[in-house]
Protein backbone atom coordinates (compact mmCIF):
# COMPACT_ATOMS: atom_id res chain seq x y z
CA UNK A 1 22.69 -38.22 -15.68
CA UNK A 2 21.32 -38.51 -12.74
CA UNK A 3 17.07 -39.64 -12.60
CA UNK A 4 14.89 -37.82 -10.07
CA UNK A 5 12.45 -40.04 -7.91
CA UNK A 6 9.26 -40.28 -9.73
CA UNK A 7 7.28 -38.61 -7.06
CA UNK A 8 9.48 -35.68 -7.65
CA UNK A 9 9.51 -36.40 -11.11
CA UNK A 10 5.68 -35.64 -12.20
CA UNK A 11 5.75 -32.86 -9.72
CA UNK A 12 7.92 -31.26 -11.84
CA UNK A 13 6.37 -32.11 -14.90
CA UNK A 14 2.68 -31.39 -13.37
CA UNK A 15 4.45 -27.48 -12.80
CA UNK A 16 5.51 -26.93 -16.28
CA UNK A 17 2.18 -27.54 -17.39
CA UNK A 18 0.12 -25.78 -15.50
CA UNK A 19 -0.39 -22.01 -14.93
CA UNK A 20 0.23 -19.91 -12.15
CA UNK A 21 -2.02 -17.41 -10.56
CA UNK A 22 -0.29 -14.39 -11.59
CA UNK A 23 -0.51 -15.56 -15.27
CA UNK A 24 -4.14 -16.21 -14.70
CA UNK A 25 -4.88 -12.80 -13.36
CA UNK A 26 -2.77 -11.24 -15.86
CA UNK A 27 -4.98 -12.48 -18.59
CA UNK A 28 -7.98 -11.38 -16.72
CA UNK A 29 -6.41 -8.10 -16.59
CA UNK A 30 -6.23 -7.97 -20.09
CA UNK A 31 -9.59 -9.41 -20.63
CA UNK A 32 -11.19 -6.85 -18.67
CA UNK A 33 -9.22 -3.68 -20.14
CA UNK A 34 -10.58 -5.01 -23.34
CA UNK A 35 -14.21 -5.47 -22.11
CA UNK A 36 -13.99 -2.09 -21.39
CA UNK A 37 -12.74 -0.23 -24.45
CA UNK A 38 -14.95 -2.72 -27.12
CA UNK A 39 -18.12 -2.91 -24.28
CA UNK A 40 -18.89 0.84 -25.07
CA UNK A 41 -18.21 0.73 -28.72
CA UNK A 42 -20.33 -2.40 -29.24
CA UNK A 43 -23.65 -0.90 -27.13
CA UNK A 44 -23.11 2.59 -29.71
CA UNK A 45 -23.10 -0.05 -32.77
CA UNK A 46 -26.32 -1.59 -31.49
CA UNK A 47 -28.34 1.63 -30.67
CA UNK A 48 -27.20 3.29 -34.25
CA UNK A 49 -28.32 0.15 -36.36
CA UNK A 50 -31.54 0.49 -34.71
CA UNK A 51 -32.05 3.20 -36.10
CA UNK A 52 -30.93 2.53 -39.14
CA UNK A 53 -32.94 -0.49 -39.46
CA UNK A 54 -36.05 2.07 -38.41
CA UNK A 55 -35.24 4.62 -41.65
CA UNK A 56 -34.66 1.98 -43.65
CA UNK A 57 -38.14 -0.29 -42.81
CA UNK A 58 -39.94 3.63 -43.13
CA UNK A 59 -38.60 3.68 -46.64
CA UNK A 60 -39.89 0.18 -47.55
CA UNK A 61 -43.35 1.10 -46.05
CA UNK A 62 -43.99 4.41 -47.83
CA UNK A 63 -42.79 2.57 -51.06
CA UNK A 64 -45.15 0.00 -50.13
CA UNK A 65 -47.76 2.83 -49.62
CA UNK A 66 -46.81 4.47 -53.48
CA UNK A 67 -48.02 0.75 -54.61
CA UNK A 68 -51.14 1.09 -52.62
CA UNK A 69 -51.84 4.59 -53.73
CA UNK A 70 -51.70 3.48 -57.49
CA UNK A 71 -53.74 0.40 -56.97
CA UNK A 72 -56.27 2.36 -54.82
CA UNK A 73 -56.26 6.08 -56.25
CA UNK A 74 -55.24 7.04 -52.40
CA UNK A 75 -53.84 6.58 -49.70
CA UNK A 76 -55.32 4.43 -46.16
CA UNK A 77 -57.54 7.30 -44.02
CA UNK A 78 -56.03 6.95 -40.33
CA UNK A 79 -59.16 4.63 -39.84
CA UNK A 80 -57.63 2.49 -41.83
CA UNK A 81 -54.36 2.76 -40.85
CA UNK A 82 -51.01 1.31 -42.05
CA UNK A 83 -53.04 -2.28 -41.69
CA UNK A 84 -54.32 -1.59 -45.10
CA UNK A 85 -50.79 -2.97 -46.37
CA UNK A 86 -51.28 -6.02 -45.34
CA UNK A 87 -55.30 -6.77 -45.01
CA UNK A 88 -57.77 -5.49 -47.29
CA UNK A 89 -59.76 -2.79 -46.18
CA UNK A 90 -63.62 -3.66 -46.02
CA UNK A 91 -65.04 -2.41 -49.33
CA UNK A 92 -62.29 -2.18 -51.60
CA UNK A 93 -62.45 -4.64 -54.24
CA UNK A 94 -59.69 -2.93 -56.24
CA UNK A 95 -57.13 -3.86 -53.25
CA UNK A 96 -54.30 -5.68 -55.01
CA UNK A 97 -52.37 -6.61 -52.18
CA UNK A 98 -50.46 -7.49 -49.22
CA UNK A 99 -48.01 -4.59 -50.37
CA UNK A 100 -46.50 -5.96 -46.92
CA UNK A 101 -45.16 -9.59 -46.53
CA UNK A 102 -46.21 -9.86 -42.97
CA UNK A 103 -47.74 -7.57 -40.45
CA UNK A 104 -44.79 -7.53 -37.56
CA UNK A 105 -42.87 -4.99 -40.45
CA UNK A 106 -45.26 -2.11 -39.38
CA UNK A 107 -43.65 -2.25 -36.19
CA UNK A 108 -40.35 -0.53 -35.75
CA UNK A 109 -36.87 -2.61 -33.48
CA UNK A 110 -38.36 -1.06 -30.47
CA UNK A 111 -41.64 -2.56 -30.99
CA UNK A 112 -44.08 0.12 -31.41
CA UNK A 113 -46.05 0.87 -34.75
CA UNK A 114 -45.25 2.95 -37.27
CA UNK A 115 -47.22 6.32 -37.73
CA UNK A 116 -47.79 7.87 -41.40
CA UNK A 117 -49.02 11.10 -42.24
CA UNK A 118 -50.92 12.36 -45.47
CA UNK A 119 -49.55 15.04 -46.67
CA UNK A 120 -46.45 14.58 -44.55
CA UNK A 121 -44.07 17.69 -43.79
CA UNK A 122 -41.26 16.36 -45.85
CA UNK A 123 -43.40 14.61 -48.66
CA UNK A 124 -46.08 13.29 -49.87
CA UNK A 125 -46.28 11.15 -47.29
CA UNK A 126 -44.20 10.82 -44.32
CA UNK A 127 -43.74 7.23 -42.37
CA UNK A 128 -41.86 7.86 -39.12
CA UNK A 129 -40.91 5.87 -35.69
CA UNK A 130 -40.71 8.22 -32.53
CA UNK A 131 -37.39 6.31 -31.44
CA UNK A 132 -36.58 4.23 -28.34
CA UNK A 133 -38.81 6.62 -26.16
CA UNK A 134 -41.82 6.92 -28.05
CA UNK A 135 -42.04 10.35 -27.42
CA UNK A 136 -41.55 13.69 -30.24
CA UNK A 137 -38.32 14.69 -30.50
CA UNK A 138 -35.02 13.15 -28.54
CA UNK A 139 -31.61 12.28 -29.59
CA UNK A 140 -29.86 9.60 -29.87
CA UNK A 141 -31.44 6.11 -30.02
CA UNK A 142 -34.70 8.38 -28.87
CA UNK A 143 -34.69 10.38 -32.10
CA UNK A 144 -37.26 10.43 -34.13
CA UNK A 145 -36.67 8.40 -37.60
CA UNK A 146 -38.65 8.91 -40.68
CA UNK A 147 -38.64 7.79 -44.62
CA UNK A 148 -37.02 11.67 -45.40
């Protein structure tokens, strides 16, 4: 068998192991085609679990507003506001709470507060985020989001 010089030798070798640029852009190719079927998928996923993270923090605040209710004979006035789940209201030594953990959960994912109404339109009380807009109405990510 006949032995190649070894300057020839790892240049062969150093070929085997490396890739060429077709491969590279290949993969790329791939990569991209991917990006671009999952990308649009993923950003749906996000904007939907906003808003299910928005119904479902509503639900935990008008339950936390049935404990207030009991404890208090009433709901908070809009004075007081949802803030009466979390600091007592001046003048109300029956307040038995925080019925909230921590003030940042009367804020819905897109950061603005959460608005109640007493008597709501599809309860007894209604707890509702106006969606990514903060406007009435919308669709989408935009759409309004309530404890009904």
């Amino acid at each position: 068998m006949k032995r190649l010089s070894p300057a020839r030798d790892r240049a062969v070798h150093t070929r085997v192991n490396g890739f060429t640029l077709l491969e590279l852009l290949v993969v790329l190719a791939i990569l991209g085609l991917l990006a671009a079927i999952v990308g649009p998928q993923v950003v749906r996923y996000l904007g939907t679990s906003r808003s299910e993270a928005a119904h479902v923090q509503a639900r935990n605040i008008a339950a936390s507003l049935q404990l207030y209710r009991l404890d208090m004979g009433g709901f908070p006035t809009q004075e007081e506001g949802l803030k009466a789940l979390v600091q007592a209201p001046a003048g109300h030594p029956e307040w038995n709470g925080p019925y909230l953990a921590e003030s940042a959960a009367l804020n819905d994912p897109w950061g603005h507060p959460y608005q109640f109404k007493v008597p709501g339109e599809h309860g007894e009380v209604d707890v509702f985020s106006l969606g990514s807009d903060n406007a009435v109405g919308g669709t989408g990510e935009a759409k309004d989001v309530g404890n009904w």
